[in-house]
C-alpha atoms as a PDB file:
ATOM      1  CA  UNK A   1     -41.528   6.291  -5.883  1.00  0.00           C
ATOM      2  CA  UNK A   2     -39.020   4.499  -8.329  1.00  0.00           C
ATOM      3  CA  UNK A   3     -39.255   0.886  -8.617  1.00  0.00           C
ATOM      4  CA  UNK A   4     -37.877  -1.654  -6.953  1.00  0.00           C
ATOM      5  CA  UNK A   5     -35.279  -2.712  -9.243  1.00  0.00           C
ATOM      6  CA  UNK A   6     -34.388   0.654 -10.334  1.00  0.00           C
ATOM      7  CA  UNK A   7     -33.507   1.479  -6.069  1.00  0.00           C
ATOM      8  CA  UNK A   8     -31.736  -2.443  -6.281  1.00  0.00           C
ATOM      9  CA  UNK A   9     -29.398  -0.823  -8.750  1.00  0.00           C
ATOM     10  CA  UNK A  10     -29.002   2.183  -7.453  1.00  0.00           C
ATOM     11  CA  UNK A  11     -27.930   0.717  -4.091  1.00  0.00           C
ATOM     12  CA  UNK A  12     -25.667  -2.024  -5.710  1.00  0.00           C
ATOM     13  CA  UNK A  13     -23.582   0.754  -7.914  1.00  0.00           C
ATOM     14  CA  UNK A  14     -23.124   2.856  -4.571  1.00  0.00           C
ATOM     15  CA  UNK A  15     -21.939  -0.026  -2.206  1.00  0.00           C
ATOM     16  CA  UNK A  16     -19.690  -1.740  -5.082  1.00  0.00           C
ATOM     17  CA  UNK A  17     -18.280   1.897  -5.304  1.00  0.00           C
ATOM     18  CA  UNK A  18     -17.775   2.384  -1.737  1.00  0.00           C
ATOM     19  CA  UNK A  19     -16.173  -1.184  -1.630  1.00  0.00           C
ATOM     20  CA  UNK A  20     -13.374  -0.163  -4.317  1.00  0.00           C
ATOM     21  CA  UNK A  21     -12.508   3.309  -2.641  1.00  0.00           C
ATOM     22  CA  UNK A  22     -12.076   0.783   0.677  1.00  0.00           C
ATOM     23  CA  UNK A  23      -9.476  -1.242  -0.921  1.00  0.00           C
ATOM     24  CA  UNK A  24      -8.189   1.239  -3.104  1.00  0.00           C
ATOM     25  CA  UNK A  25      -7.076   2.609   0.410  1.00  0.00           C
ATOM     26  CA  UNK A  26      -6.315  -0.790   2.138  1.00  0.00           C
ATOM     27  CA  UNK A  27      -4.214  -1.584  -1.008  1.00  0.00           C
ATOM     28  CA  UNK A  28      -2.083   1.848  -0.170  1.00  0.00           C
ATOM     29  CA  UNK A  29      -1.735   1.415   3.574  1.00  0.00           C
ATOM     30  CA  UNK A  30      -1.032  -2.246   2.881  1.00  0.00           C
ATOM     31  CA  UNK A  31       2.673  -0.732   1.357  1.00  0.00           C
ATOM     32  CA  UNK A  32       3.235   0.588   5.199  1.00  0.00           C
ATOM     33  CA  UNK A  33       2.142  -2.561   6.810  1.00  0.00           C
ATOM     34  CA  UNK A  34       5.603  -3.852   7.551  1.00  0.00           C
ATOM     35  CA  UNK A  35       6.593  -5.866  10.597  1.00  0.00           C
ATOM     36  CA  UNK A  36       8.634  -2.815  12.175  1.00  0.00           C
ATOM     37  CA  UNK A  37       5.344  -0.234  11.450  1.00  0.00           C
ATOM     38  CA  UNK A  38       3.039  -3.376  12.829  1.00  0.00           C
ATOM     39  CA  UNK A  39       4.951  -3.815  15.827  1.00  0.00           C
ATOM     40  CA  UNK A  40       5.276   0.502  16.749  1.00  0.00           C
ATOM     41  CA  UNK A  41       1.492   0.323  15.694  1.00  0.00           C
ATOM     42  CA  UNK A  42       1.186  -1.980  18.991  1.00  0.00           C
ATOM     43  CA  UNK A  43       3.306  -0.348  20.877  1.00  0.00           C
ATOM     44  CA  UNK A  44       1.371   3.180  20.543  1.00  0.00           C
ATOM     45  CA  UNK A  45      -1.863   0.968  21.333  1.00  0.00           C
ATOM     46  CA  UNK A  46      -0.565  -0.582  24.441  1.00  0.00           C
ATOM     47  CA  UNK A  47       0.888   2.644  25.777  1.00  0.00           C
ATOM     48  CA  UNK A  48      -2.685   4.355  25.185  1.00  0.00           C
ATOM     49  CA  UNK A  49      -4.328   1.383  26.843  1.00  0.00           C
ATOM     50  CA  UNK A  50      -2.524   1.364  29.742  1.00  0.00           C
ATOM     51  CA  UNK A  51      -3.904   1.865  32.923  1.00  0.00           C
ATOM     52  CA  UNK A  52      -4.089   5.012  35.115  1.00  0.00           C
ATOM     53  CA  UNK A  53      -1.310   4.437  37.675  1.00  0.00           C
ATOM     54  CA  UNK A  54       0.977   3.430  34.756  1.00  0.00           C
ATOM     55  CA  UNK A  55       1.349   7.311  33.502  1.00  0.00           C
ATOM     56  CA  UNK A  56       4.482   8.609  35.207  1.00  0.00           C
ATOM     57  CA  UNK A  57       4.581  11.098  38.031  1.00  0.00           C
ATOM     58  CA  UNK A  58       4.829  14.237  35.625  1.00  0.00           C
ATOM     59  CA  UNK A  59       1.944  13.210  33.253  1.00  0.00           C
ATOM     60  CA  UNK A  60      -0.667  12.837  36.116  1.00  0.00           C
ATOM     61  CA  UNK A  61      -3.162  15.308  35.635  1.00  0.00           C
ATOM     62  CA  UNK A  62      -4.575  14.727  40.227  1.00  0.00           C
ATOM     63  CA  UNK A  63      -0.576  14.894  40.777  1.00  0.00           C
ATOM     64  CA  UNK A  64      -0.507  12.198  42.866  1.00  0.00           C
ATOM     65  CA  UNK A  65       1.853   9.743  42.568  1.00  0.00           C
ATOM     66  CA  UNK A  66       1.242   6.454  41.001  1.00  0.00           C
END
């Protein structure tokens, strides 16, 4: 088995690498944040949160009516 400080390393070069490919892709989605994509962002998340009896009639997979 290696030791210790050689599997310290090891672990430190992959986590600081998996940090920079995290914000290398935060930094690029950061360019879509804007207030109009935030706010249609929400809007997709409260329509797929919504409860059952808010689908309409057609989209009802039982067919009954909500």
């Amino acid at each position: 088995m290696p030791p210790q400080d050689e599997l310290d390393s090891k672990y430190t070069q992959t986590s600081f690498e998996t940090r920079s490919r995290v914000d290398d892709v935060l930094s690029t989605h950061d360019a879509n944040d804007t207030p109009s994509a935030r706010s249609s962002k929400y809007e997709q998340a409260k329509r797929r949160n919504r409860p059952a009896n808010d689908v309409p009639d057609r989209l009802r997979a039982d067919g009954k009516r909500a």
